[in-house]
C-alpha atoms as a PDB file:
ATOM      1  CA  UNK A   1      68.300  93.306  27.313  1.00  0.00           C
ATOM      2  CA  UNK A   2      70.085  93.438  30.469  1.00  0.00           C
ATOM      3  CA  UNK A   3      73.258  94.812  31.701  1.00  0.00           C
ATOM      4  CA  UNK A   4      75.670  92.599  33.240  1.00  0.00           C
ATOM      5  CA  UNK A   5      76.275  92.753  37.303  1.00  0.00           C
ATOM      6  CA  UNK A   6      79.783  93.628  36.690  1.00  0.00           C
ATOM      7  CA  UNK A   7      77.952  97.101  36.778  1.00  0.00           C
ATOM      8  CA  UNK A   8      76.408  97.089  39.737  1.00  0.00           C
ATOM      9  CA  UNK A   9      79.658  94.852  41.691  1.00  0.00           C
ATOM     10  CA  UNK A  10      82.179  98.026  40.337  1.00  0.00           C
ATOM     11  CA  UNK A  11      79.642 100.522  42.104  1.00  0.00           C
ATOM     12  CA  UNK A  12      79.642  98.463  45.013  1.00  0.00           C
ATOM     13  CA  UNK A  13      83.735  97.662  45.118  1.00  0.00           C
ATOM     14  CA  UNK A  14      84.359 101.895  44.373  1.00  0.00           C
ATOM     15  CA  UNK A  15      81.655 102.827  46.931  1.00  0.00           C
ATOM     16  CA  UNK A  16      83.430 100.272  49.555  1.00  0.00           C
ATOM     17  CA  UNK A  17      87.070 101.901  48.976  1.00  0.00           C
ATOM     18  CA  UNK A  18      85.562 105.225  49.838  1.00  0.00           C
ATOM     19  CA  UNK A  19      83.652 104.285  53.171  1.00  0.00           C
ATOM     20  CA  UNK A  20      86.364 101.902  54.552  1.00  0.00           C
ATOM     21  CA  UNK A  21      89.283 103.841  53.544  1.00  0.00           C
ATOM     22  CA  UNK A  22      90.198 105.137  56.936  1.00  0.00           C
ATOM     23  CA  UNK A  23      89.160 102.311  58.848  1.00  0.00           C
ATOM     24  CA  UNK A  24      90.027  98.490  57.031  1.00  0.00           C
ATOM     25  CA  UNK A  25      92.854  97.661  54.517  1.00  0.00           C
ATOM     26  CA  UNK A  26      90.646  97.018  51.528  1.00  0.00           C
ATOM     27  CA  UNK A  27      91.708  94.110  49.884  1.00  0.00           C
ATOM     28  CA  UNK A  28      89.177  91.587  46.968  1.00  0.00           C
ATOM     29  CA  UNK A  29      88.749  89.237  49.803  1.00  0.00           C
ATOM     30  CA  UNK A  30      87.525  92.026  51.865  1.00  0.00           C
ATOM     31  CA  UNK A  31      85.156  93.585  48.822  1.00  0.00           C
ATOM     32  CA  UNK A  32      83.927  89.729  48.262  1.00  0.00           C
ATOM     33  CA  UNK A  33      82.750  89.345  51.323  1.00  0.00           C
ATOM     34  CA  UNK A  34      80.579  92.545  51.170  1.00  0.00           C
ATOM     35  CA  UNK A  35      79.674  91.834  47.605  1.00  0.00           C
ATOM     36  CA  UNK A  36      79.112  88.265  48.167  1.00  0.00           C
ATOM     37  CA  UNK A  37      80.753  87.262  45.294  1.00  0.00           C
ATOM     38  CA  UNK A  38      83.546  84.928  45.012  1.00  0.00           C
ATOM     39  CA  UNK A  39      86.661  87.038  44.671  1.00  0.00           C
ATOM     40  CA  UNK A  40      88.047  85.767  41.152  1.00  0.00           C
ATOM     41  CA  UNK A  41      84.995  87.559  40.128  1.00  0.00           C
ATOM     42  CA  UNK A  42      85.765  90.755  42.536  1.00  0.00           C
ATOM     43  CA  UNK A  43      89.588  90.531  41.033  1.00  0.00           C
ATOM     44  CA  UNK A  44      88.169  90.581  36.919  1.00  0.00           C
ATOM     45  CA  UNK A  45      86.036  93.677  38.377  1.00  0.00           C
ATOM     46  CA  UNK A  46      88.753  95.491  39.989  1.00  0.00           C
ATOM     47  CA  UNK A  47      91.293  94.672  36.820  1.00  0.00           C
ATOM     48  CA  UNK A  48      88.947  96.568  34.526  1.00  0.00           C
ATOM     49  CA  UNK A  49      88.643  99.252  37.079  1.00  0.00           C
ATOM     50  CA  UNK A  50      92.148  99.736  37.038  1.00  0.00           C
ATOM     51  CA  UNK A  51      92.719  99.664  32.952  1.00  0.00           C
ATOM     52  CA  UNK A  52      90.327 102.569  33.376  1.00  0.00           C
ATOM     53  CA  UNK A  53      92.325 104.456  36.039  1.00  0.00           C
ATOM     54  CA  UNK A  54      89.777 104.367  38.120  1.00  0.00           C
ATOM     55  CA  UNK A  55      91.472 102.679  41.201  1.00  0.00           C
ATOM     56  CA  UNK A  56      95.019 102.207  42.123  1.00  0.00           C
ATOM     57  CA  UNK A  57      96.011  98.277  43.345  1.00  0.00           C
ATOM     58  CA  UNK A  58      98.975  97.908  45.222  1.00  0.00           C
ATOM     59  CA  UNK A  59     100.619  94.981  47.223  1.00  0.00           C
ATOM     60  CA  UNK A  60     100.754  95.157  51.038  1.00  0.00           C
ATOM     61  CA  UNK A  61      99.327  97.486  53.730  1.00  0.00           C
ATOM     62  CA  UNK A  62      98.091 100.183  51.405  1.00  0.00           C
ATOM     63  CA  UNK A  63      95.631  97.873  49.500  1.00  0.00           C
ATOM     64  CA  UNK A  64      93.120 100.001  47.092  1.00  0.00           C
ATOM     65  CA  UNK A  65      92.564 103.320  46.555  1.00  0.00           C
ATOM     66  CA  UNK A  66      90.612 105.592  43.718  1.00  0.00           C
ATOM     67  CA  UNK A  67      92.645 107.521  41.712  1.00  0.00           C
ATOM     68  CA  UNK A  68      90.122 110.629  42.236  1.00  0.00           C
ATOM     69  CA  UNK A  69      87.431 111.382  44.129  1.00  0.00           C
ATOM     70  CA  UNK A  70      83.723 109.670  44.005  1.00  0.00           C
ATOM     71  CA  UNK A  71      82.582 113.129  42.543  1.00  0.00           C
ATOM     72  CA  UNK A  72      84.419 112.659  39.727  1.00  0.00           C
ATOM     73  CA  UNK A  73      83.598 109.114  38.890  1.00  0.00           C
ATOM     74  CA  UNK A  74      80.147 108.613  37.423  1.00  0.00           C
ATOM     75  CA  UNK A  75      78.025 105.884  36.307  1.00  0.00           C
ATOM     76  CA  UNK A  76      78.907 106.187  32.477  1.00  0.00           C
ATOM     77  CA  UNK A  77      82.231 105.826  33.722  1.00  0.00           C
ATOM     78  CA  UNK A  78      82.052 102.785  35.629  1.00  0.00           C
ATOM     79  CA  UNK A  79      79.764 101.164  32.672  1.00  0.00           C
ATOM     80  CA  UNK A  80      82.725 101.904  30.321  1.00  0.00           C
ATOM     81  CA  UNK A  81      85.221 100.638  32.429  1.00  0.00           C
ATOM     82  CA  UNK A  82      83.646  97.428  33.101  1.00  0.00           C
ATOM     83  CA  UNK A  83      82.391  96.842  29.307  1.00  0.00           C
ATOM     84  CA  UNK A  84      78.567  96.223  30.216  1.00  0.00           C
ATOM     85  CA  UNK A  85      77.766  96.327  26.615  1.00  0.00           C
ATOM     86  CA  UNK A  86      79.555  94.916  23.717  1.00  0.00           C
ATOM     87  CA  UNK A  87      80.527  96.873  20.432  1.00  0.00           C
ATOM     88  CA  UNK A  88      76.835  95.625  19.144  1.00  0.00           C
ATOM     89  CA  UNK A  89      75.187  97.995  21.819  1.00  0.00           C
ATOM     90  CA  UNK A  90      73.097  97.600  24.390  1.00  0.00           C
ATOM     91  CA  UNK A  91      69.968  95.603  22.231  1.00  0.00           C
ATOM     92  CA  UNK A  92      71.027  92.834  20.464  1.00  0.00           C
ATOM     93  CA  UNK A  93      68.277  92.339  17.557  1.00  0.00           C
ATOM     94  CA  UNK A  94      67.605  88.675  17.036  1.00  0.00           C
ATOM     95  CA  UNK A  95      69.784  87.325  14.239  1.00  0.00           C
ATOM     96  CA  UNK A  96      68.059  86.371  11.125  1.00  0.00           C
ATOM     97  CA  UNK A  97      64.863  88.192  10.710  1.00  0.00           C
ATOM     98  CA  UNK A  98      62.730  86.571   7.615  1.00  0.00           C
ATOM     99  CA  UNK A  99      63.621  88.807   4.420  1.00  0.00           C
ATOM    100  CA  UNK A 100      61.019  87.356   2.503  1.00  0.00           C
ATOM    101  CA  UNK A 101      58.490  89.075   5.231  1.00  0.00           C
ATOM    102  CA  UNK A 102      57.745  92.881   4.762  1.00  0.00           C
ATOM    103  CA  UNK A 103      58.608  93.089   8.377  1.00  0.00           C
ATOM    104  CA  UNK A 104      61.445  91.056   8.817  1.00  0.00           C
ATOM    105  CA  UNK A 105      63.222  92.917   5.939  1.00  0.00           C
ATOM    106  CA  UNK A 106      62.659  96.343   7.041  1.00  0.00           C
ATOM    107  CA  UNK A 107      62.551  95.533  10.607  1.00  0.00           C
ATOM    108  CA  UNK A 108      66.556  96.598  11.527  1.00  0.00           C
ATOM    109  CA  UNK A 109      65.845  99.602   9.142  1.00  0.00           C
ATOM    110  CA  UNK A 110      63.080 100.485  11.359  1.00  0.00           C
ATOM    111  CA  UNK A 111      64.378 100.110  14.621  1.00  0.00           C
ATOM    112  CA  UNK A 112      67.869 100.455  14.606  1.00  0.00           C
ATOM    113  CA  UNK A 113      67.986 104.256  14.790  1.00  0.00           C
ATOM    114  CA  UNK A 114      65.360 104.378  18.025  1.00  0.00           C
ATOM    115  CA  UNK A 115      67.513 102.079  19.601  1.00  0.00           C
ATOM    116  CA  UNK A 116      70.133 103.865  19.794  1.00  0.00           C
ATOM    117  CA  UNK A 117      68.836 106.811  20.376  1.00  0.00           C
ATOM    118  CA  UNK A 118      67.500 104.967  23.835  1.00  0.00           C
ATOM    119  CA  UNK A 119      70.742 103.793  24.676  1.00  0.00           C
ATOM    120  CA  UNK A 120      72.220 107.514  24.326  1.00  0.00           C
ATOM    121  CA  UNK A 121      69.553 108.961  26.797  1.00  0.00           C
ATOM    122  CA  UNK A 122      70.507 106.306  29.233  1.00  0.00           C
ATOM    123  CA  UNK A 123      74.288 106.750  28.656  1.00  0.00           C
ATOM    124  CA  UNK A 124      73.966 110.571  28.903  1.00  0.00           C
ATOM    125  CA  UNK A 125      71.837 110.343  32.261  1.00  0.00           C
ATOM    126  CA  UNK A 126      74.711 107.993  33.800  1.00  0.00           C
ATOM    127  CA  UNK A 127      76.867 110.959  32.868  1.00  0.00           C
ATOM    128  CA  UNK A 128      75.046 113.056  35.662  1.00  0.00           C
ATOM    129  CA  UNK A 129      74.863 110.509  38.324  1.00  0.00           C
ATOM    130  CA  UNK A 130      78.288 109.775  40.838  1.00  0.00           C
ATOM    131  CA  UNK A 131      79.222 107.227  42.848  1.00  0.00           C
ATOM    132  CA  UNK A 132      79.234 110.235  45.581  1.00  0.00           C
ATOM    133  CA  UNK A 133      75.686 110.387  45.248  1.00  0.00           C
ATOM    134  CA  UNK A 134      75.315 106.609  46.057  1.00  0.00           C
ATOM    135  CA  UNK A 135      77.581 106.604  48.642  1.00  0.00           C
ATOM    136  CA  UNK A 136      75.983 109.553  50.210  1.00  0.00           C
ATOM    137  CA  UNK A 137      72.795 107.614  50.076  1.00  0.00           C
ATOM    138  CA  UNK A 138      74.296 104.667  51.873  1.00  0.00           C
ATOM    139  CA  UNK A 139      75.601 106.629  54.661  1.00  0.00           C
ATOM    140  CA  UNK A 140      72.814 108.098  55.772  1.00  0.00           C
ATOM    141  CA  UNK A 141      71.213 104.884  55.736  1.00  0.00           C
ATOM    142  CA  UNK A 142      74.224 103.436  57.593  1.00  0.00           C
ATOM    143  CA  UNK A 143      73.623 106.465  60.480  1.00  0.00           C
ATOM    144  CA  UNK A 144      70.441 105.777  61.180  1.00  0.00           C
ATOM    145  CA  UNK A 145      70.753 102.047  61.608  1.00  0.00           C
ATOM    146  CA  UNK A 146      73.851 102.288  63.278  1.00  0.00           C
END
């Protein structure tokens, strides 16, 4: 089980608009270079951010902005936005369990339920967790190293 990156690079890309809003035209070549990704990749990120109305991309000076403020966009949000998991969920149960085994029969039956119920916990505590909160983290971090 993991969840893609294209998690943690939409955190990073909405967390960049915010700090360097006043100061740098934010642009993908600009996020790729503090991602250190290659900005195709930055681009697919920011396209699914956008779908989502997360951030607003225009040509020119203006560059990126969010469409609301960091408060307001959480973790859940950004996870939906940039598809992390698949319609399947966030396990994917191994494909052809043995249905002449006791186990392997029952095994989905067994499991399936619990699984989900995990992946609802985690959903619901990305639901309480902001992209302001990260952001606040890195700029206290940023003032004492600056």
């Amino acid at each position: 089980m993991q969840i893609t990156s294209r998690f943690t690079i939409a955190v990073h890309i909405v967390t960049c608009i915010e700090y360097f809003k006043d100061d740098e035209t934010v642009t993908s070549n600009f996020l790729a270079g503090s991602v250190g990704a290659n900005p195709v990749i930055i681009r697919t990120v920011m396209s699914k951010l956008k779908d989502a109305g997360i951030i607003d991309i225009s040509q020119g000076k203006s560059g990126i902005r969010l469409t609301r403020p960091l408060e307001e966009i959480t973790f859940y949000d950004i996870y939906k936005a940039v598809e992390c998991v698949d319609e399947t969920g966030l396990f994917h149960f191994h494909e052809n369990p043995n249905t002449d085994c006791p186990v392997g029969r029952n095994i989905h039956a067994a499991m399936d339920l619990r699984l989900l119920q995990i992946q609802e916990s985690m959903e619901n505590e990305m639901r309480g967790i902001t992209v302001a909160d990260v952001a606040g983290d890195i700029r206290k971090k940023a003032a004492l190293t600056a």
